[in-house]
C-alpha atoms as a PDB file:
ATOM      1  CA  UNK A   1     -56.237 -16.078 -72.268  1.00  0.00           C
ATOM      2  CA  UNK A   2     -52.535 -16.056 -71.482  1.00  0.00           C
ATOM      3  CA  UNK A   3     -52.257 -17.627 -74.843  1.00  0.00           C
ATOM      4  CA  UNK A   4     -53.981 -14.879 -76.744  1.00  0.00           C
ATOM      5  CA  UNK A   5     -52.124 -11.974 -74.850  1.00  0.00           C
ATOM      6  CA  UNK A   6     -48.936 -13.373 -75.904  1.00  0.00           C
ATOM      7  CA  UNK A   7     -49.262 -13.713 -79.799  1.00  0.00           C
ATOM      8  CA  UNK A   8     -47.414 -11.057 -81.668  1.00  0.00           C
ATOM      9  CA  UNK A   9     -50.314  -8.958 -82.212  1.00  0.00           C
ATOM     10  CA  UNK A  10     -52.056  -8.536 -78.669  1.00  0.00           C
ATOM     11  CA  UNK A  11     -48.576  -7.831 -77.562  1.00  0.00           C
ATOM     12  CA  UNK A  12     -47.680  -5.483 -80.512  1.00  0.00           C
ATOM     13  CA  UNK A  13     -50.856  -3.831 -79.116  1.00  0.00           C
ATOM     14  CA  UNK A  14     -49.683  -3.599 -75.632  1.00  0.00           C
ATOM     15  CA  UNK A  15     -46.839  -2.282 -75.972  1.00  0.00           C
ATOM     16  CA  UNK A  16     -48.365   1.100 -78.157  1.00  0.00           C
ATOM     17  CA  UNK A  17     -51.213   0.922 -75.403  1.00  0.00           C
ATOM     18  CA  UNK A  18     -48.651   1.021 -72.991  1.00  0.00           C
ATOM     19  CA  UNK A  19     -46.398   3.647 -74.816  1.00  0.00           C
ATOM     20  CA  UNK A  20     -49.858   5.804 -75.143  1.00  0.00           C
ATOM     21  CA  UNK A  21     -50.655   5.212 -71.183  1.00  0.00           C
ATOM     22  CA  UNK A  22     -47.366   6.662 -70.537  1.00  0.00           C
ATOM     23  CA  UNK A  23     -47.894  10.121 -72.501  1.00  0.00           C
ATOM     24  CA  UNK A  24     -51.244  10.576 -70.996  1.00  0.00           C
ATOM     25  CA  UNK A  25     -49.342   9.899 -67.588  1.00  0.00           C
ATOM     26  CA  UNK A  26     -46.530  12.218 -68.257  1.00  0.00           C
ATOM     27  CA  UNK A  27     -49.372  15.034 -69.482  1.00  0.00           C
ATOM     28  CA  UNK A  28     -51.131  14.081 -66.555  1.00  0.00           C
ATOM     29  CA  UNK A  29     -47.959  14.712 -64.243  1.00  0.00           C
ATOM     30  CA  UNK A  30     -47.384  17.990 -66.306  1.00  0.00           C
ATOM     31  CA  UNK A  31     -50.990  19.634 -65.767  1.00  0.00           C
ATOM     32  CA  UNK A  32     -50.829  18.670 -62.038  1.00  0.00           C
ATOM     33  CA  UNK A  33     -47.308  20.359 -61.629  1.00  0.00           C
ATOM     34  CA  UNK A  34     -49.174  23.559 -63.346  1.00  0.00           C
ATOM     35  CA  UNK A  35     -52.193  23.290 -61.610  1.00  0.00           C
ATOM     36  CA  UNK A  36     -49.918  23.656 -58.375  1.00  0.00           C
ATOM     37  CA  UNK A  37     -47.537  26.407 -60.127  1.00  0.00           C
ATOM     38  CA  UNK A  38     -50.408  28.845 -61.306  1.00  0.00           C
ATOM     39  CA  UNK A  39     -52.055  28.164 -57.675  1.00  0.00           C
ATOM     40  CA  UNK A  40     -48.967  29.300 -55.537  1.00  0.00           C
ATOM     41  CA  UNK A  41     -48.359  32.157 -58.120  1.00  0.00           C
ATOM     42  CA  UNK A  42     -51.797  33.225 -57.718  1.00  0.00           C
ATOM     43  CA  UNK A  43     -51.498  33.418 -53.995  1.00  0.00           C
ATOM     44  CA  UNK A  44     -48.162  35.381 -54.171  1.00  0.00           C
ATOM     45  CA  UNK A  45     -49.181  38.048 -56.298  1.00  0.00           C
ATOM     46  CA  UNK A  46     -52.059  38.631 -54.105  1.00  0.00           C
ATOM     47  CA  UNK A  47     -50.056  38.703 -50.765  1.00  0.00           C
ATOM     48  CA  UNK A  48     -47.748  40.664 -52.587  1.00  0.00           C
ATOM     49  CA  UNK A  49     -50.277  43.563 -53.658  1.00  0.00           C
ATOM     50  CA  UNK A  50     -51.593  43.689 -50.340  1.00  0.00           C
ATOM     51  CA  UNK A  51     -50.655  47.102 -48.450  1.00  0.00           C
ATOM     52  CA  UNK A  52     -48.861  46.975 -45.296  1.00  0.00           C
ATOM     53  CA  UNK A  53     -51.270  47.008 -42.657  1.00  0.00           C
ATOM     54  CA  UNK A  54     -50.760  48.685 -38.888  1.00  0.00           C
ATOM     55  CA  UNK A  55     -50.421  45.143 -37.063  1.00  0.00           C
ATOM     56  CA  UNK A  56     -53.914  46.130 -34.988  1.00  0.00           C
ATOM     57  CA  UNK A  57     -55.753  45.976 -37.776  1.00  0.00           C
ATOM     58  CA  UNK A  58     -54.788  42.294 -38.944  1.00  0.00           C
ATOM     59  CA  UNK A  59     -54.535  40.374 -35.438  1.00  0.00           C
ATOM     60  CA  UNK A  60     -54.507  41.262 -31.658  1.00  0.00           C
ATOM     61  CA  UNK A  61     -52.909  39.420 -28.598  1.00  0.00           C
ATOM     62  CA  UNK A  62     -54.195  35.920 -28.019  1.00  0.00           C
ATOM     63  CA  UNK A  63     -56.696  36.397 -31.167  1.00  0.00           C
ATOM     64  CA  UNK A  64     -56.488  33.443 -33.132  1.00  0.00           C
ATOM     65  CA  UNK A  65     -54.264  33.869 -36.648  1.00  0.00           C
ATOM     66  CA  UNK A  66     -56.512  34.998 -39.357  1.00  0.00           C
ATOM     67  CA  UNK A  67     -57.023  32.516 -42.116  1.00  0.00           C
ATOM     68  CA  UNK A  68     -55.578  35.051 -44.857  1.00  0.00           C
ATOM     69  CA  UNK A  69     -53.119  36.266 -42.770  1.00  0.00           C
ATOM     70  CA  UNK A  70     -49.424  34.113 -43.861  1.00  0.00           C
ATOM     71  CA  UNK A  71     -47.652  36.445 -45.741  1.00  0.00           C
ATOM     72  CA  UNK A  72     -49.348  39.757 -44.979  1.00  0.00           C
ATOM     73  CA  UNK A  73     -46.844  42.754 -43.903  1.00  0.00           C
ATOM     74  CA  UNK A  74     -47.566  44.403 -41.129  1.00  0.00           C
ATOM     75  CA  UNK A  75     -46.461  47.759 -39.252  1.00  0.00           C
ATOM     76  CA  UNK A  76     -45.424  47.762 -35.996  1.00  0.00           C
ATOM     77  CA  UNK A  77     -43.566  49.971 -33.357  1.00  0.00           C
ATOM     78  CA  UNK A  78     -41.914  48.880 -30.495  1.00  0.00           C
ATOM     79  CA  UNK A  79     -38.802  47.699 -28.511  1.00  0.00           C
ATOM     80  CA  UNK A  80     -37.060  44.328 -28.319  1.00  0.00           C
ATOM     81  CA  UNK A  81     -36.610  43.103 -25.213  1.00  0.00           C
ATOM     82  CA  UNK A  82     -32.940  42.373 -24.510  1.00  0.00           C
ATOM     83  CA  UNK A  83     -32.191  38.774 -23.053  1.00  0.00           C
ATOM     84  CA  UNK A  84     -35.064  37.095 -24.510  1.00  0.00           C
ATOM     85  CA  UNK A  85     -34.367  35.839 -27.756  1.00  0.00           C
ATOM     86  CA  UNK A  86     -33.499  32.328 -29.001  1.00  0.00           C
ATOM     87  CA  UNK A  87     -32.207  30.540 -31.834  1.00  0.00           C
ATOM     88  CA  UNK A  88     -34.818  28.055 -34.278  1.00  0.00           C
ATOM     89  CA  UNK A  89     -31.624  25.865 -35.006  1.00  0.00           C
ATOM     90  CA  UNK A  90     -31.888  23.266 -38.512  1.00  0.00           C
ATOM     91  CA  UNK A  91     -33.103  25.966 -40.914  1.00  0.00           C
ATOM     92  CA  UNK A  92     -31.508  26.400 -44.210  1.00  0.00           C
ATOM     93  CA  UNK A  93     -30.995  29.280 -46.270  1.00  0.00           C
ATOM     94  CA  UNK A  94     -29.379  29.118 -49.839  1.00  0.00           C
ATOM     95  CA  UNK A  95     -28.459  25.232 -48.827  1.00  0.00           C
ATOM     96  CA  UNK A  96     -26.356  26.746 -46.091  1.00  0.00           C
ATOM     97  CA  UNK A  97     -27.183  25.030 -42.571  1.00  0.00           C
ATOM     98  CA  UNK A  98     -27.807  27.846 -39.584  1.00  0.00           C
ATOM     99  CA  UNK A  99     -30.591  28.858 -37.623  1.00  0.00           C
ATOM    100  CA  UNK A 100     -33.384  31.803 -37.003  1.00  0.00           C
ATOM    101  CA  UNK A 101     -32.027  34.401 -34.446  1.00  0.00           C
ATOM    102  CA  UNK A 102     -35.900  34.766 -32.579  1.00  0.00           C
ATOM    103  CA  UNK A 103     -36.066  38.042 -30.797  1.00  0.00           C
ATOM    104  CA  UNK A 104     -39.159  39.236 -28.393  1.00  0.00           C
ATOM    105  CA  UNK A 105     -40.633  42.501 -29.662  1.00  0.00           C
ATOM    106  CA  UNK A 106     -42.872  44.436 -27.435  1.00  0.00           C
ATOM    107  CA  UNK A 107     -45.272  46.485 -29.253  1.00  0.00           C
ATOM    108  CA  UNK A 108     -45.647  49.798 -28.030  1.00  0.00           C
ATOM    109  CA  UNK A 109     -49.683  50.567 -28.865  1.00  0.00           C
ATOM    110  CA  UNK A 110     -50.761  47.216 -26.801  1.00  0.00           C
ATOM    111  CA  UNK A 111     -47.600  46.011 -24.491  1.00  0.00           C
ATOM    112  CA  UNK A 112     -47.888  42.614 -26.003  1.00  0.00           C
ATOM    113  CA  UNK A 113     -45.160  40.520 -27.116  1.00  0.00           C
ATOM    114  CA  UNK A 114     -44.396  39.563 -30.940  1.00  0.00           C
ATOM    115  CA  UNK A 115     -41.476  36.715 -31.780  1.00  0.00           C
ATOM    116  CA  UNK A 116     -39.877  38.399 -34.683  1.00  0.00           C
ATOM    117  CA  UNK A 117     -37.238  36.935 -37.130  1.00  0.00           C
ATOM    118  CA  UNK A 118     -34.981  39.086 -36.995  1.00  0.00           C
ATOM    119  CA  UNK A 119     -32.525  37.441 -39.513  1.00  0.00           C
ATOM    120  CA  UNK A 120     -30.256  33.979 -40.421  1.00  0.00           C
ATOM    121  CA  UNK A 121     -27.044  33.206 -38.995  1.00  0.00           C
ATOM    122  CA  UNK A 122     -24.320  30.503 -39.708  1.00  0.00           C
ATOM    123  CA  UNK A 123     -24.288  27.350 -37.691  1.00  0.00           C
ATOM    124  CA  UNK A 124     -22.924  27.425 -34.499  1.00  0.00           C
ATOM    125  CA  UNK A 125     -22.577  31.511 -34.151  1.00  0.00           C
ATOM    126  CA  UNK A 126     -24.058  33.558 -31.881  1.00  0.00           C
ATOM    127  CA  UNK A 127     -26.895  36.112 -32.827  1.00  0.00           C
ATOM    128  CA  UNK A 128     -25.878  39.593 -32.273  1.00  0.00           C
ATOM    129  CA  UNK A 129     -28.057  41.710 -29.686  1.00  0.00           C
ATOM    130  CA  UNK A 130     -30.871  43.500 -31.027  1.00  0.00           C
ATOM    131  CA  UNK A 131     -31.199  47.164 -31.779  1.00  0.00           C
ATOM    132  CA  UNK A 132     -32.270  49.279 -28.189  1.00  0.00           C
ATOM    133  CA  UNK A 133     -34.577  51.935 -28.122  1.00  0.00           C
ATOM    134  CA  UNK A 134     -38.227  51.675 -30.029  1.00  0.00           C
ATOM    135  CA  UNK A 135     -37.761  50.836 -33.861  1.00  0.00           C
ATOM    136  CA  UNK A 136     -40.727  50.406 -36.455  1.00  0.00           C
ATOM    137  CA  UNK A 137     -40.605  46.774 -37.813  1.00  0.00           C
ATOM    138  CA  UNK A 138     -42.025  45.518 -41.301  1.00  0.00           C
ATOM    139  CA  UNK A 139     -42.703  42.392 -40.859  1.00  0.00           C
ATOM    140  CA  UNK A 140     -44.188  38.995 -42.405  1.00  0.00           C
ATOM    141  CA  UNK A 141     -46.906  37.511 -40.497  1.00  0.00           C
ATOM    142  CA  UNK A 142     -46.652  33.346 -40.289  1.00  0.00           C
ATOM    143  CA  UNK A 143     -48.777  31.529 -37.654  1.00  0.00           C
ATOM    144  CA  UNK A 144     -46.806  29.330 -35.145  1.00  0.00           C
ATOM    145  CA  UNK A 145     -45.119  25.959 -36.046  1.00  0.00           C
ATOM    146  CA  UNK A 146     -44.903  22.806 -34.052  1.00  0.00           C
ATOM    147  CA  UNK A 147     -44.473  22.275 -30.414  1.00  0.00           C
ATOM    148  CA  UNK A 148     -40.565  22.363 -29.791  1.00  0.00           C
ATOM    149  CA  UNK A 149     -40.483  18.433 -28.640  1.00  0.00           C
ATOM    150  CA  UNK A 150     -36.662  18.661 -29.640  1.00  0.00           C
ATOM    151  CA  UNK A 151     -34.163  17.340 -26.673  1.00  0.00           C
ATOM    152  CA  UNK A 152     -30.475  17.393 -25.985  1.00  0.00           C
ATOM    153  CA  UNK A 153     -30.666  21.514 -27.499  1.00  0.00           C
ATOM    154  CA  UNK A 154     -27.970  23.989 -26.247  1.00  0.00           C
ATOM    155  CA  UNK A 155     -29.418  27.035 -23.494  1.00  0.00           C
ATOM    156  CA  UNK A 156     -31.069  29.766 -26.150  1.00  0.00           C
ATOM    157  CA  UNK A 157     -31.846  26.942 -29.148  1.00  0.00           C
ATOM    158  CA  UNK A 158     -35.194  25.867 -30.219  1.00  0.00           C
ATOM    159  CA  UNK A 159     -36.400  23.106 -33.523  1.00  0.00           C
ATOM    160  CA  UNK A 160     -39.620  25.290 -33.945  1.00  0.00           C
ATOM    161  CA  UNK A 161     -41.050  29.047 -33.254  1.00  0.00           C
ATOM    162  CA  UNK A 162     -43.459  27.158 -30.295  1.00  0.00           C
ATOM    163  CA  UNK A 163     -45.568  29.826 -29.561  1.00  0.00           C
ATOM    164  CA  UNK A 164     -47.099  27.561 -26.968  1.00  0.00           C
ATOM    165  CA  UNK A 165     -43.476  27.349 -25.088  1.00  0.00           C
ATOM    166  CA  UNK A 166     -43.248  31.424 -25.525  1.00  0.00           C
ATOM    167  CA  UNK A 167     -46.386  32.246 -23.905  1.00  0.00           C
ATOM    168  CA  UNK A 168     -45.121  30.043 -20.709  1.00  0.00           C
ATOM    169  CA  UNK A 169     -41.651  31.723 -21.006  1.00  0.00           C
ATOM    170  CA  UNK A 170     -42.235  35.414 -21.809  1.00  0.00           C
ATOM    171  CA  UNK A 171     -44.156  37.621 -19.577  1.00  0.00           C
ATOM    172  CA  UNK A 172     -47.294  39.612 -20.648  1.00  0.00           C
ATOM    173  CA  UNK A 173     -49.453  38.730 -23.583  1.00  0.00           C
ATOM    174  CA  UNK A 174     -48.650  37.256 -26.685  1.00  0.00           C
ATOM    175  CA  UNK A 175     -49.865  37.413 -30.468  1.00  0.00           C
ATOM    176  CA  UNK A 176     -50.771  34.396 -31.772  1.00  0.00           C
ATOM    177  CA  UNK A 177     -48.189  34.385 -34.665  1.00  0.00           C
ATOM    178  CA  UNK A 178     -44.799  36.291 -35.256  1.00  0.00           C
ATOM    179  CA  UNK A 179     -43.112  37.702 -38.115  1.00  0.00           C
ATOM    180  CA  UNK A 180     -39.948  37.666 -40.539  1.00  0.00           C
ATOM    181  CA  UNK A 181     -38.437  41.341 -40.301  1.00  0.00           C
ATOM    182  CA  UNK A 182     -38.902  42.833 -43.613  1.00  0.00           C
ATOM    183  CA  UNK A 183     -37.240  46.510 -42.804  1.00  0.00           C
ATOM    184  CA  UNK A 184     -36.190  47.558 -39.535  1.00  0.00           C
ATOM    185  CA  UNK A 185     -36.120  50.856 -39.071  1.00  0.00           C
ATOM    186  CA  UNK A 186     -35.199  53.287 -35.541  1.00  0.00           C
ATOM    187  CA  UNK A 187     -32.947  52.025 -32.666  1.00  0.00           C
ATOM    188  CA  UNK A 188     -29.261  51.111 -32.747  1.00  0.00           C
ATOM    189  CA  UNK A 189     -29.966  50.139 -37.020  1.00  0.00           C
ATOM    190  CA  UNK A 190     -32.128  49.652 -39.564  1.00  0.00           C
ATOM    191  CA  UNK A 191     -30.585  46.529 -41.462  1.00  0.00           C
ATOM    192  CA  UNK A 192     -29.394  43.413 -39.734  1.00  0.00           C
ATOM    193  CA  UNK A 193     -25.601  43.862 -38.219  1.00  0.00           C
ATOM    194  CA  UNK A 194     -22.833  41.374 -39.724  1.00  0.00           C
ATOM    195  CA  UNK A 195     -23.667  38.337 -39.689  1.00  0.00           C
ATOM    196  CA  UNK A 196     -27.301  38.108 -40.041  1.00  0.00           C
ATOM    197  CA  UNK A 197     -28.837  37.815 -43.578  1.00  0.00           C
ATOM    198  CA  UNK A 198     -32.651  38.631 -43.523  1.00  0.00           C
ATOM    199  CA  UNK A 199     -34.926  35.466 -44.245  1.00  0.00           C
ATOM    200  CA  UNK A 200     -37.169  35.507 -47.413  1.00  0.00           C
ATOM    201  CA  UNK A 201     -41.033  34.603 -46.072  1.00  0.00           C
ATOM    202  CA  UNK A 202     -42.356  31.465 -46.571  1.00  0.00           C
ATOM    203  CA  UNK A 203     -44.956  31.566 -49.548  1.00  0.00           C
ATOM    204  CA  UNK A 204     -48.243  31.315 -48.692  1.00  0.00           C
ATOM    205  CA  UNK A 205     -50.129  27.835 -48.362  1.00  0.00           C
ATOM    206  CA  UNK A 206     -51.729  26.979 -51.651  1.00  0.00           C
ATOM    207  CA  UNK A 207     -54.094  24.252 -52.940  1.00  0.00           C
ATOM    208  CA  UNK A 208     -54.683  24.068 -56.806  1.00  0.00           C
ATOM    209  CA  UNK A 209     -55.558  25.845 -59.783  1.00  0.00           C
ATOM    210  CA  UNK A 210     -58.779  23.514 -60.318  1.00  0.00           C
ATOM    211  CA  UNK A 211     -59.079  24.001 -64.220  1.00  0.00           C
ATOM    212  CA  UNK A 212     -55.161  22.258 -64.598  1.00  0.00           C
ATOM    213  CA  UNK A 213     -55.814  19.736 -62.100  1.00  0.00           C
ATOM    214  CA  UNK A 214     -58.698  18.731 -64.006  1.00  0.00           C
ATOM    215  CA  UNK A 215     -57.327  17.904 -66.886  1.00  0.00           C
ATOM    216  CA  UNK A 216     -54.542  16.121 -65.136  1.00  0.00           C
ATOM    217  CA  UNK A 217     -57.273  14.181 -64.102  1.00  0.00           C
ATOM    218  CA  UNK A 218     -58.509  13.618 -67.418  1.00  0.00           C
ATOM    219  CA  UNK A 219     -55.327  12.348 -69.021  1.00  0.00           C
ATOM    220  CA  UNK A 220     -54.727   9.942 -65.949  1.00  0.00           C
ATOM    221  CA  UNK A 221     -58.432   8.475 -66.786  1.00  0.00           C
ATOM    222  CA  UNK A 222     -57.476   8.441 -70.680  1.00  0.00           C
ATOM    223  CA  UNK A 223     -53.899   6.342 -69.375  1.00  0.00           C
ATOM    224  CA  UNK A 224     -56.577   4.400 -68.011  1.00  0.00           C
ATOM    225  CA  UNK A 225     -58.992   3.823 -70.038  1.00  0.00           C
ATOM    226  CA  UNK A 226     -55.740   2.633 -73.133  1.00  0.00           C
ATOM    227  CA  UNK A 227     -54.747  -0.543 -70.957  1.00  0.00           C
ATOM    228  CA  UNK A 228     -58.561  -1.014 -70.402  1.00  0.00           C
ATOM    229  CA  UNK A 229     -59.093  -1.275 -74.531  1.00  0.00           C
ATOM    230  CA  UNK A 230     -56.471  -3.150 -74.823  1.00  0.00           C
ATOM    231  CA  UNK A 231     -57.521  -5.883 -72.371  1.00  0.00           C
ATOM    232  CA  UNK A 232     -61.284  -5.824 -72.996  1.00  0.00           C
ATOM    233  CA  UNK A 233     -60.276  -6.111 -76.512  1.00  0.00           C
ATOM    234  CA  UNK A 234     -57.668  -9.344 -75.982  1.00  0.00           C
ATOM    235  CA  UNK A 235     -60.143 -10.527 -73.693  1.00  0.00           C
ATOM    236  CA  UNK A 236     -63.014 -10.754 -76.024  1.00  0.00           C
ATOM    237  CA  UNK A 237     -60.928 -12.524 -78.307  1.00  0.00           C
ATOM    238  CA  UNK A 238     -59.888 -14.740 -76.151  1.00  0.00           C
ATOM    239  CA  UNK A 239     -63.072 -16.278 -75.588  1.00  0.00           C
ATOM    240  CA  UNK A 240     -63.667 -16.385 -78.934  1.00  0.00           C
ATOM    241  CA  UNK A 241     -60.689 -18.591 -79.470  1.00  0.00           C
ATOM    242  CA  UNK A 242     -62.071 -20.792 -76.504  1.00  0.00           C
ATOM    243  CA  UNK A 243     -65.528 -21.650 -78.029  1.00  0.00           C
ATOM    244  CA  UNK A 244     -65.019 -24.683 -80.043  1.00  0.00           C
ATOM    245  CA  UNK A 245     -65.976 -24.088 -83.477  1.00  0.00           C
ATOM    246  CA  UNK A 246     -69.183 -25.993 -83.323  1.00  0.00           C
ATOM    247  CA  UNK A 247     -70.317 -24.294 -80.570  1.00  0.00           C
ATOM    248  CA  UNK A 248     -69.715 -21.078 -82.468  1.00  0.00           C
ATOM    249  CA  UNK A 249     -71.361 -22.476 -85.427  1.00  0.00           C
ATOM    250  CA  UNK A 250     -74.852 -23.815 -83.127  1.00  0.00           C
ATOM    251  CA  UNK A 251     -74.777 -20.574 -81.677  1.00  0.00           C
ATOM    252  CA  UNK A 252     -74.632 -18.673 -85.437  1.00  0.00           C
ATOM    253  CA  UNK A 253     -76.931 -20.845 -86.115  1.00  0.00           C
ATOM    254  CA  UNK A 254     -79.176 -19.674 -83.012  1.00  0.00           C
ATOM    255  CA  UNK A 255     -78.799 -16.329 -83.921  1.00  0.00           C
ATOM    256  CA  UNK A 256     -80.476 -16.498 -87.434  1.00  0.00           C
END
């Protein structure tokens, strides 16, 4: 067989087999990439066109986070708690290295405490003290990350927003989620002071626009299905060229 793949024809053959397998591939790689593009724009322009809700009417302390809730905007009045906040150090913004400055709002309709991102701050500077008094919050609804298992962090730094950590550390109830400050509004100000820069939300988790990611998966079976031909093909011939000639002739032979 080795013999046959390696005449000039069978591997004139390959290599336009192979040249074809790598189109379908790169078509392949191209309808998956949309598949995942239309998906997440999908999901934006639908968290985008969603109203701001009042925050009691999209989750309440120690409810679990709603399944559509990542990205929805949400109302809510209240007053930060001074002395509470924290830092979610290792997050970029713009490729600049800094941190989250974390701040404990208490929301005035149920007493319960939100973690609120208040806004992003250099590396190795110190977030400024939130506004006093009760201010009305926009904010971006995420549901918790990881458990902090970071060691070796400065007093006021956390790696994550651990909501399991918060509800140990801060007194009263707690929402099970917090927020990226969209507008601020009330209290000492109603955009972040210098030196915090308000952090974009996270898009929304997306799977696949199913009708791209098919036919990703149909140009991945055609890259397939080329080298297939092209060895079933060689193969067959192959055998042919093993039969001794009398053989082939008895067998003709057979036949009629």
């Amino acid at each position: 067989m080795l013999r046959t793949a390696t005449r000039p024809k069978w591997l004139g053959l390959l290599v336009l087999a192979l040249l074809g397998a790598a189109l379908a591939v790169t078509a392949g790689r191209w309808q998956w990439a949309v598949a995942h593009d239309r998906a997440r724009e999908e999901a934006v322009r639908e968290v985008q066109e969603r109203p701001v809700e009042p925050i009691a009417d999209v989750i309440a302390p120690h409810e679990g986070f709603p399944d559509d809730g990542s990205g929805q905007r949400v109302d809510v009045t209240g007053e930060y708690e001074p002395g509470s906040g924290f830092v979610v150090v290792g997050r970029l913004l713009d490729g600049r290295e800094g941190g989250w400055a974390v701040e404990r709002l208490v929301v005035e309709q149920t007493g319960a405490n939100l973690p609120v991102v208040r806004g992003w701050l250099p590396k190795g500077e110190e977030p400024p003290a939130p506004p006093t008094g009760t201010v009305d919050v926009v904010a971006s609804l995420a549901p918790g990350e990881a458990p902090d298992t970071a060691t070796g962090l400065a007093p006021g730094t956390a790696s994550t927003v651990d909501l399991a950590a918060l509800v140990n550390d801060w007194p009263g109830e707690l929402y099970n989620g917090f927020g990226f400050v969209v507008d601020e509004r009330g209290g000492s100000g109603a955009t972040p002071p210098d030196g915090l820069e308000r952090v974009p939300p996270p898009l929304p988790d997306t799977s696949l626009d199913w009708r791209n990611a098919s036919y990703a998966a149909q140009w991945y079976v055609i890259a397939a299905f080329v080298i297939w031909m092209w060895w079933r093909m060689m193969r067959q011939e192959a055998r042919r060229d093993e039969t001794p000639a009398q053989e082939r002739a008895v067998v003709q032979t057979g036949e009629l």
